[in-house]
N, C-alpha and C. Protein backbone atom coordinates (compact mmCIF):
# COMPACT_ATOMS: atom_id res chain seq x y z
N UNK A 1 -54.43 2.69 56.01
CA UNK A 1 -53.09 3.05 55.65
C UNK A 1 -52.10 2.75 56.76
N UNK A 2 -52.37 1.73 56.97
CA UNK A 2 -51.13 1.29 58.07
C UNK A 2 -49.63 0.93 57.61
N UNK A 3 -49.92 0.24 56.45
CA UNK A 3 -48.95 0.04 56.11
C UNK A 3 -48.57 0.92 55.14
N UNK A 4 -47.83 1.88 54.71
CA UNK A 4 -47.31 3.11 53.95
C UNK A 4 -46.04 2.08 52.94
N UNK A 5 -45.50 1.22 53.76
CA UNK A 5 -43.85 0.83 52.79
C UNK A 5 -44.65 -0.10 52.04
N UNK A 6 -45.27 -0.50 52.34
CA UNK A 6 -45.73 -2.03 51.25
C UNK A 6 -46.02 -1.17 49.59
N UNK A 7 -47.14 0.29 49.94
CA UNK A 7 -47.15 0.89 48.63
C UNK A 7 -45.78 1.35 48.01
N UNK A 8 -44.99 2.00 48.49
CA UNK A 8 -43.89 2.05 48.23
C UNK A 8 -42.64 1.26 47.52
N UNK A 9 -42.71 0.19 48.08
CA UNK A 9 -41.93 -0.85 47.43
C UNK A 9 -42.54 -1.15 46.18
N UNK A 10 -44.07 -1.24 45.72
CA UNK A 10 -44.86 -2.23 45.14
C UNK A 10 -44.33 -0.93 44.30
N UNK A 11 -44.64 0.42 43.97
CA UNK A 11 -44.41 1.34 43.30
C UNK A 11 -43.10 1.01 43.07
N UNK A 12 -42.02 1.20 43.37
CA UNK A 12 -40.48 1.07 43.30
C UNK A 12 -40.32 -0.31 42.05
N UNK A 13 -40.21 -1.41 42.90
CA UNK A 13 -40.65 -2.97 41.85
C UNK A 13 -41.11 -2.77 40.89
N UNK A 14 -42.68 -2.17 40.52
CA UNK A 14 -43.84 -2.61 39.86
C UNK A 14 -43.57 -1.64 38.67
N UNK A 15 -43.09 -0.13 38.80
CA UNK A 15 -43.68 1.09 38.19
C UNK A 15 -42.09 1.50 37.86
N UNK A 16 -40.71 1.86 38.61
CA UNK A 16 -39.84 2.70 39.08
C UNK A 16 -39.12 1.70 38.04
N UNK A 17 -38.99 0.41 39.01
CA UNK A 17 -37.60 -0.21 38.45
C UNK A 17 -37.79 -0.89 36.41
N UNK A 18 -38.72 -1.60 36.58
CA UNK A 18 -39.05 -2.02 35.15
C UNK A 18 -38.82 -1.03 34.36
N UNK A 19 -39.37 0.21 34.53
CA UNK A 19 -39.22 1.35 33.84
C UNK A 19 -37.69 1.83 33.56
N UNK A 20 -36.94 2.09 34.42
CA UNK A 20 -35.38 2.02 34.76
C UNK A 20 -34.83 1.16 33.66
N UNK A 21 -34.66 0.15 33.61
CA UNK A 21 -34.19 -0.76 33.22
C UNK A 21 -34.27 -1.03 32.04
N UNK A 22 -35.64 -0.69 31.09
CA UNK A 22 -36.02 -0.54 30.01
C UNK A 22 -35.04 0.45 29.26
N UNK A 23 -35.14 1.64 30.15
CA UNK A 23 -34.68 2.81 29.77
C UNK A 23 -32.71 2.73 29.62
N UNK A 24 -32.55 1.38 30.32
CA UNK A 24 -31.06 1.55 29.78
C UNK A 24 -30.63 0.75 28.73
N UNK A 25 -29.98 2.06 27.57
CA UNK A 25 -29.70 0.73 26.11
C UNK A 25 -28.40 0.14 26.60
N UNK A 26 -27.85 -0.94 25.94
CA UNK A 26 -26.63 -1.57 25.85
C UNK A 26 -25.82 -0.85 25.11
N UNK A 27 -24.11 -0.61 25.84
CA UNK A 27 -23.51 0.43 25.35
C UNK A 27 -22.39 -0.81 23.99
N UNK A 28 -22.05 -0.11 23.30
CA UNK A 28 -21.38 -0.79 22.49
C UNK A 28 -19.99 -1.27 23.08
N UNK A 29 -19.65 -2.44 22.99
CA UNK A 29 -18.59 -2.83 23.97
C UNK A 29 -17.75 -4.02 23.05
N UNK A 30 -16.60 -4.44 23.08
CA UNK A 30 -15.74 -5.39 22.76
C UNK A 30 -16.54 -6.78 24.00
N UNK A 31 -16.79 -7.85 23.64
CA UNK A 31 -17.44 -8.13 24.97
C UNK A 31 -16.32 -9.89 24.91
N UNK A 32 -15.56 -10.64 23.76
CA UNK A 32 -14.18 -11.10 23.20
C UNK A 32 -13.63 -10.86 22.10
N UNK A 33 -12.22 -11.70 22.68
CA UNK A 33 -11.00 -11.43 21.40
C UNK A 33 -11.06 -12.70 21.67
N UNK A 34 -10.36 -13.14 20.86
CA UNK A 34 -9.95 -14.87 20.53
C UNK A 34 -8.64 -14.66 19.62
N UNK A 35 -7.40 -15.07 19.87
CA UNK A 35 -6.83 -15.48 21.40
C UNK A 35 -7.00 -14.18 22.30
N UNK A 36 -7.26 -14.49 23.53
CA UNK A 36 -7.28 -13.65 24.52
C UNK A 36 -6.35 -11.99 24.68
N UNK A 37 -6.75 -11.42 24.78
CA UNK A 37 -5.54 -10.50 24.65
C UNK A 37 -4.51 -10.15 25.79
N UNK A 38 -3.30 -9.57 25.68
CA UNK A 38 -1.89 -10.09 26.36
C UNK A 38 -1.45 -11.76 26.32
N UNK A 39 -1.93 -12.72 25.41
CA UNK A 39 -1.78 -13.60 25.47
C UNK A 39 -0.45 -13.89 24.48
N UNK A 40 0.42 -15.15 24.83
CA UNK A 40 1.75 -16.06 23.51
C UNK A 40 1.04 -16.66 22.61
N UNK A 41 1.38 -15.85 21.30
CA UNK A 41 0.58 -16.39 20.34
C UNK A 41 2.11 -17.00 19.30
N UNK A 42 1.58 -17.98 18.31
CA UNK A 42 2.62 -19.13 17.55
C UNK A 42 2.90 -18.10 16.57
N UNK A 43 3.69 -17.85 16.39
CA UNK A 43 3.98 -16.88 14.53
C UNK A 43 3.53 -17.46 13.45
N UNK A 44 2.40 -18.71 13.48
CA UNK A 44 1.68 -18.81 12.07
C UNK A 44 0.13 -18.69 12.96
N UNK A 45 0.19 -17.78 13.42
CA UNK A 45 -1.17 -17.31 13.73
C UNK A 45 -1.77 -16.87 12.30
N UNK A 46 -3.10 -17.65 12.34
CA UNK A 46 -3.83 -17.49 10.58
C UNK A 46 -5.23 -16.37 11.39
N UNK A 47 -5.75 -16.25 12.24
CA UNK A 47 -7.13 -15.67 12.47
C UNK A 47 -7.47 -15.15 14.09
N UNK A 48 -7.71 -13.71 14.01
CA UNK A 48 -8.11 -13.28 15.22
C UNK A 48 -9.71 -12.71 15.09
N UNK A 49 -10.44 -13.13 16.12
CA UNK A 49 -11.86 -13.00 16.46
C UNK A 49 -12.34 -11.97 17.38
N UNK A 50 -13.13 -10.93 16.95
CA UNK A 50 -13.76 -9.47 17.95
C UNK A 50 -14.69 -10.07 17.88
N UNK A 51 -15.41 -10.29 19.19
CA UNK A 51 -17.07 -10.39 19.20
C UNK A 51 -17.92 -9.27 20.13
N UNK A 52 -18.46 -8.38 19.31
CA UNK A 52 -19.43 -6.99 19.92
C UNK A 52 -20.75 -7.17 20.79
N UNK A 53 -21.04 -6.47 21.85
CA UNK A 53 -22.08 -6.70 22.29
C UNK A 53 -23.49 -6.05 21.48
N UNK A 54 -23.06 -5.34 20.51
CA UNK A 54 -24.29 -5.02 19.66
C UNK A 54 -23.66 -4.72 18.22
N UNK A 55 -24.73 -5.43 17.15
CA UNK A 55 -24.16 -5.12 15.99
C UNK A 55 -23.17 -3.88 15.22
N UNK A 56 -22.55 -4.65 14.80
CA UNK A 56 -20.97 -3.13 14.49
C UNK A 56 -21.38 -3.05 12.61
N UNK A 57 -22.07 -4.31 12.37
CA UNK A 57 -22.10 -3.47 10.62
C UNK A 57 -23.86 -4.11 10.26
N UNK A 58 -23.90 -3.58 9.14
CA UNK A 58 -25.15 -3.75 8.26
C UNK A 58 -25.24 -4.96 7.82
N UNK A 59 -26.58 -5.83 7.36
CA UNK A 59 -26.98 -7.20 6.26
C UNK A 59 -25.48 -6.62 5.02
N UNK A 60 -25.47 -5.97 4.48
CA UNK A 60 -24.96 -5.33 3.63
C UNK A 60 -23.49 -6.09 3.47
N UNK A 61 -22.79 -5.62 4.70
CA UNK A 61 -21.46 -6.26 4.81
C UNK A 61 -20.95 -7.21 5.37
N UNK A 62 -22.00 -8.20 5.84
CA UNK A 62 -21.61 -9.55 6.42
C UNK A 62 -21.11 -10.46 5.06
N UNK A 63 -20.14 -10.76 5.86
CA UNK A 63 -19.52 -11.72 4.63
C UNK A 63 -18.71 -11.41 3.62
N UNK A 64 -18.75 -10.03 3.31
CA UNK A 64 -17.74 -9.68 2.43
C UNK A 64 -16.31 -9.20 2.65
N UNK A 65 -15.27 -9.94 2.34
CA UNK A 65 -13.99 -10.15 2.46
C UNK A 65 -13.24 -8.79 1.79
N UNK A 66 -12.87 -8.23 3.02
CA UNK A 66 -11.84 -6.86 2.68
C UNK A 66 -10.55 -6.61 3.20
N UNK A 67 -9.84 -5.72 2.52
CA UNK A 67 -8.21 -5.78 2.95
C UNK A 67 -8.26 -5.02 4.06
N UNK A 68 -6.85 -4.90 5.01
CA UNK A 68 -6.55 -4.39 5.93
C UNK A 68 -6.73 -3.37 5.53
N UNK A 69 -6.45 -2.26 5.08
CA UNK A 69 -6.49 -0.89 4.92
C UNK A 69 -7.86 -0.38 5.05
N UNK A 70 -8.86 -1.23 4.95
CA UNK A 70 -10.22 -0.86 5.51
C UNK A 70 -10.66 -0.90 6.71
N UNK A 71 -9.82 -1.38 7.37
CA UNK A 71 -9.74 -1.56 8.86
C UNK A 71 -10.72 -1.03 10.25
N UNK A 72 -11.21 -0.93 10.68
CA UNK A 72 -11.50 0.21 11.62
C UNK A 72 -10.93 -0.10 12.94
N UNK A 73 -9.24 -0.54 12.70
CA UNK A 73 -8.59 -0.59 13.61
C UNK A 73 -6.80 -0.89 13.34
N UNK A 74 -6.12 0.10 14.15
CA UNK A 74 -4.81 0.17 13.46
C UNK A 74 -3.94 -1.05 14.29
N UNK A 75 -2.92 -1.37 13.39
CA UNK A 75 -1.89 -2.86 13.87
C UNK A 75 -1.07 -2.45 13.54
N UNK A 76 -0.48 -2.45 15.15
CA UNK A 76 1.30 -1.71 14.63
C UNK A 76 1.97 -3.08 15.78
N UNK A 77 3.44 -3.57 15.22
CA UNK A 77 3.71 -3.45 13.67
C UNK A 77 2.79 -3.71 12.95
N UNK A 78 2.37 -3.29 11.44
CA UNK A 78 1.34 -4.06 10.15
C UNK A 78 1.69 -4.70 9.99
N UNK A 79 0.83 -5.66 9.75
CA UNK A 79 0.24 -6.82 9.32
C UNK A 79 -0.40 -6.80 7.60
N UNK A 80 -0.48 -7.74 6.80
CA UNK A 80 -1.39 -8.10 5.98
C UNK A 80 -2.10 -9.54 6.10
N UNK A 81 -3.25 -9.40 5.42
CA UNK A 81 -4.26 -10.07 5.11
C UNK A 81 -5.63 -9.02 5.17
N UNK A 82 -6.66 -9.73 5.09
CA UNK A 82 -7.73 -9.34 5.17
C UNK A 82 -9.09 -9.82 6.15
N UNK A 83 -9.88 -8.93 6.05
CA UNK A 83 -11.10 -9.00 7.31
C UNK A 83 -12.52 -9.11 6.73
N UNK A 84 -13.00 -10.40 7.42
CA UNK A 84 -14.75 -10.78 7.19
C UNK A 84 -15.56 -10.00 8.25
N UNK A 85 -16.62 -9.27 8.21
CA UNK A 85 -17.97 -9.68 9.59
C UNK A 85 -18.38 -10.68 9.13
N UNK A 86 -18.12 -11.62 9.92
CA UNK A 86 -18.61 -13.61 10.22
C UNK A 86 -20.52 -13.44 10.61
N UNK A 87 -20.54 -12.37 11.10
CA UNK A 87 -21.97 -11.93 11.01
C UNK A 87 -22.02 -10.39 11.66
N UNK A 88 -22.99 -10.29 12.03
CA UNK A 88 -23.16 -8.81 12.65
C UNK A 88 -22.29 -7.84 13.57
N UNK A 89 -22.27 -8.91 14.46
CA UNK A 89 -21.04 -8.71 16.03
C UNK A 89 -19.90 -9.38 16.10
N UNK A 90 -19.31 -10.13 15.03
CA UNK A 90 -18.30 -11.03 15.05
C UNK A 90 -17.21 -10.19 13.91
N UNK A 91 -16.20 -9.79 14.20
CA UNK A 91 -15.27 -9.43 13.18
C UNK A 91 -14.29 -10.59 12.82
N UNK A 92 -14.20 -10.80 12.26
CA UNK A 92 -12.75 -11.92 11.46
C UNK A 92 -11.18 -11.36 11.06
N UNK A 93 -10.12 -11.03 10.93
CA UNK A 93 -9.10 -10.94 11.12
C UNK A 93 -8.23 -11.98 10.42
N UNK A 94 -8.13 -12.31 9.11
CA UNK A 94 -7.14 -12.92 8.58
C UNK A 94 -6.14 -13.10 7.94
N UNK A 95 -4.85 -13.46 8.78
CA UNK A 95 -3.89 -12.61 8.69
C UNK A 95 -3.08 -13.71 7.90
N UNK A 96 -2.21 -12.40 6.48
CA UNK A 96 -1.33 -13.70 5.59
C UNK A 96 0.14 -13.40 6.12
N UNK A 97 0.46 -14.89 5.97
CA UNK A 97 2.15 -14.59 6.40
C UNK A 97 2.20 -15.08 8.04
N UNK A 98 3.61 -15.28 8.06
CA UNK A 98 3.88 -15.54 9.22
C UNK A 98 4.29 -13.98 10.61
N UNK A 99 3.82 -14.24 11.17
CA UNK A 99 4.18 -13.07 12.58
C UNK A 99 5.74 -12.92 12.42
N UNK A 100 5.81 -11.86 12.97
CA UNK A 100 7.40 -11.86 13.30
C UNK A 100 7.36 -12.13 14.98
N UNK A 101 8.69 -13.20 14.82
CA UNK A 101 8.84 -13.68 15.87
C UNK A 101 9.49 -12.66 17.48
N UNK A 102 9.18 -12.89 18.49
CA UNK A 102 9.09 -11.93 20.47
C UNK A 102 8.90 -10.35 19.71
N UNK A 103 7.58 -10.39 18.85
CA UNK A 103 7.36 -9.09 18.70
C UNK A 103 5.93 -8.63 19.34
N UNK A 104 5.48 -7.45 19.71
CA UNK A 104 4.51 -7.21 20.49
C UNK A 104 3.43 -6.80 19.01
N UNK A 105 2.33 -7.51 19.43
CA UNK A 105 1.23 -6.19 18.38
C UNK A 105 0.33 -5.69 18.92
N UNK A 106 0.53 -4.45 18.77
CA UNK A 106 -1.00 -4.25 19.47
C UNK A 106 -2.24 -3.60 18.36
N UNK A 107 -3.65 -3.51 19.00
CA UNK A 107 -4.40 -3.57 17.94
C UNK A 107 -5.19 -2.11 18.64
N UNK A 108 -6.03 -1.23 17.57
CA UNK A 108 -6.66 -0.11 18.50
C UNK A 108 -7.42 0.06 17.22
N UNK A 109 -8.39 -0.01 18.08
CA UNK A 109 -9.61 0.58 17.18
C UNK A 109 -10.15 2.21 17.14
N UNK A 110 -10.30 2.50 15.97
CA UNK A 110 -10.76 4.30 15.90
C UNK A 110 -11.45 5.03 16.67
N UNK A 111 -10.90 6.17 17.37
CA UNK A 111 -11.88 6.34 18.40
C UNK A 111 -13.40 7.02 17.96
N UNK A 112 -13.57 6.77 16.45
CA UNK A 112 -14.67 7.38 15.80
C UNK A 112 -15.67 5.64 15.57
N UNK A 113 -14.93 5.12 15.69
CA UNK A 113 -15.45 3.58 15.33
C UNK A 113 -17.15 3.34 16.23
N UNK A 114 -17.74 3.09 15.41
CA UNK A 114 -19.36 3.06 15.21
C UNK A 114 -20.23 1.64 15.12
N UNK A 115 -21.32 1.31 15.96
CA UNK A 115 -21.68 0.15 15.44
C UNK A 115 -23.00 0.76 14.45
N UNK A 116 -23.84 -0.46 13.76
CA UNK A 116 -24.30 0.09 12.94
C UNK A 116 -25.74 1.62 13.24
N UNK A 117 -25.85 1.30 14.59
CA UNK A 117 -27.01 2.08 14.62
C UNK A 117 -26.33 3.71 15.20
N UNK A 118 -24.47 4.09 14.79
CA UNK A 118 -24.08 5.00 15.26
C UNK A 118 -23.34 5.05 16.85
N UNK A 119 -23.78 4.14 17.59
CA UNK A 119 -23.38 4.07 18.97
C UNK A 119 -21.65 4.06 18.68
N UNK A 120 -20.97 4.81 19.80
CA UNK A 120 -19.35 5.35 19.54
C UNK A 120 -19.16 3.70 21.03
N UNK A 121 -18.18 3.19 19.85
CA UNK A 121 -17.11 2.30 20.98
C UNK A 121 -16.88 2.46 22.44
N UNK A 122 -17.39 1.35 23.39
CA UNK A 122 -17.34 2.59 24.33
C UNK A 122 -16.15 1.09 24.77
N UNK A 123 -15.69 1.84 26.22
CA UNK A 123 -14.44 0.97 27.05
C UNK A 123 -13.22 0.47 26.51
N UNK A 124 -12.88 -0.12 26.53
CA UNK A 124 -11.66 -0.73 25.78
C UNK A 124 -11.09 -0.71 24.85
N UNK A 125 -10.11 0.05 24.09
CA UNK A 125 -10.30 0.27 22.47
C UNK A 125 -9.05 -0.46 22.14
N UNK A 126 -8.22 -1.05 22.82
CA UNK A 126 -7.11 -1.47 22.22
C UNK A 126 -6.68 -2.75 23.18
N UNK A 127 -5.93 -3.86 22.31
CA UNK A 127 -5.68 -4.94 22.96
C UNK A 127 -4.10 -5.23 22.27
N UNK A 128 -3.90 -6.54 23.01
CA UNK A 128 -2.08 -6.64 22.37
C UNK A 128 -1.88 -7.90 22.13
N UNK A 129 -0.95 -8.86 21.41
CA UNK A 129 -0.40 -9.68 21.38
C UNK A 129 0.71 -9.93 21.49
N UNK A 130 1.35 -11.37 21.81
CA UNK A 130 2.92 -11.10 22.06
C UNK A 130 3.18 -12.57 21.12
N UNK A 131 4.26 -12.71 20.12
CA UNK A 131 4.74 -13.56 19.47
C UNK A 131 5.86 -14.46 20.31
N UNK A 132 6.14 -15.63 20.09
CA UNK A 132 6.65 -16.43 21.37
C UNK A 132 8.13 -15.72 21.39
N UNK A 133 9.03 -15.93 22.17
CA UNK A 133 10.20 -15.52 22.24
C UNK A 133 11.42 -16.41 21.42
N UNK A 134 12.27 -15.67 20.95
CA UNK A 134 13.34 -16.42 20.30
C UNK A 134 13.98 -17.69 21.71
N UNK A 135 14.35 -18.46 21.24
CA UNK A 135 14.88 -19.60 21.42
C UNK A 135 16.20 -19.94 21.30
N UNK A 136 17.02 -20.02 22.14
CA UNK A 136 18.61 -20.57 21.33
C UNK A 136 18.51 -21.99 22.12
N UNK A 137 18.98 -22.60 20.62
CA UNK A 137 18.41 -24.43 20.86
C UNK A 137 19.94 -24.56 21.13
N UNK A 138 21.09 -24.07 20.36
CA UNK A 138 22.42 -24.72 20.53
C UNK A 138 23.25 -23.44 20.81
N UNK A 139 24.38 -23.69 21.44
CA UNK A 139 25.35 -22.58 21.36
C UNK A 139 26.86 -23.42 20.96
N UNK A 140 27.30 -22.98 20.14
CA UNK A 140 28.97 -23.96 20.29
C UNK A 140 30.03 -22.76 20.20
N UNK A 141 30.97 -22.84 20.91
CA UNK A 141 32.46 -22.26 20.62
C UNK A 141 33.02 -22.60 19.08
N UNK A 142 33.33 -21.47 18.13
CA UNK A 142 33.83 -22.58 17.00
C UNK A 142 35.12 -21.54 16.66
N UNK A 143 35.60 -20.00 17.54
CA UNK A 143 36.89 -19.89 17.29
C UNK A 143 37.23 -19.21 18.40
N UNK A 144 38.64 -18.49 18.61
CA UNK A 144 39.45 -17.38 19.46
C UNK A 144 39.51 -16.02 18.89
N UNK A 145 39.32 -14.98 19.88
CA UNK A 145 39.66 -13.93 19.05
C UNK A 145 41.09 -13.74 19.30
N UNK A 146 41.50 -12.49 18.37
CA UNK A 146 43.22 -11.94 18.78
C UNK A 146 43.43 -11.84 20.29
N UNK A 147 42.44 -11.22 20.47
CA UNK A 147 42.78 -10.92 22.43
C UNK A 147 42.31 -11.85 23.27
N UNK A 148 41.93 -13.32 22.42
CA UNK A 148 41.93 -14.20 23.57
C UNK A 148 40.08 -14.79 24.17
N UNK A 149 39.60 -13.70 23.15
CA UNK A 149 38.32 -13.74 23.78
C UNK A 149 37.52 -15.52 22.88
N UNK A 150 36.32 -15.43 23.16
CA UNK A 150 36.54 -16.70 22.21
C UNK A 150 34.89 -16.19 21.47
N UNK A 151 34.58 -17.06 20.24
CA UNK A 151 33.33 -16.55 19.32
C UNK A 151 32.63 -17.92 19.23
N UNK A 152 31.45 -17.62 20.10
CA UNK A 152 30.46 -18.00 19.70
C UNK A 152 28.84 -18.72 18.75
N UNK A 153 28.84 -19.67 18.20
CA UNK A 153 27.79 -19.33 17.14
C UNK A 153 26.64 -20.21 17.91
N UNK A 154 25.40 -19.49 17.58
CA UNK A 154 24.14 -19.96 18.20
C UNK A 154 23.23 -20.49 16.97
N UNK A 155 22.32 -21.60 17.35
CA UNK A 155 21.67 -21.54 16.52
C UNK A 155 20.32 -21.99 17.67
């Protein structure tokens, strides 16, 4: 027994850590968005993408196409269209209509929101978008006011 650390480590490595490691599940997490979130998005944005680090629904509901109001996540301002699971961990987001234009959205998911085996959302529950900013392409003078001031029209 001269050497005492060699058992030690070999225990730690061999027995301690494998064991450890086993023992930790994967917590349910947002792990992307597509477009990125805080990102300038075009006002004919057609589709936003959640991808989970562990399944969020059942065989059951992959693939089947449902309205916003089923949501398990609120969009303020609302939005319409409707939402696929593209598969297990992938949510789909497809949105009808055009965005309203330098408006913010942000998105938040329920803080009861579940993947399928029950695990509660953990970290991040809400993300944002920003619609591009208005633009003035022209400005022309086209009268005077009474007091001299003068009026403007932009387009």
């Amino acid at each position: 027994m001269r050497r005492p650390w060699i058992l030690w480590v070999f225990v730690f490595f061999v027995v301690l850590l494998p064991g450890f490691l086993l023992a930790q599940e994967e917590e349910f997490t947002i792990l992307s968005i597509s477009p990125p979130p805080d990102s300038l998005v075009p006002p004919v944005l057609t589709e936003i993408r959640i991808t989970f680090s562990r399944d969020g629904v059942g065989k059951e509901d992959i693939g089947v196409l449902r309205d916003f109001a089923l949501l398990p996540l609120s969009i303020t301002p609302p939005l319409k269209g409707q939402f696929v699971w593209e598969d297990a961990r992938t949510l789909v987001l497809k949105i009808k209509g055009a965005l309203r234009e330098a408006t913010r959205y942000t998105f938040r998911f329920r803080d009861d929101f579940r993947d399928a085996q029950g695990k509660l959302l953990a970290g991040r529950h809400d993300f944002t978008l920003f619609t591009e900013p208005l633009k003035v392409l022209n400005v022309q003078q086209v009268d005077y006011t009474e007091e001299g001031g003068i009026v403007l029209e932009c387009s």
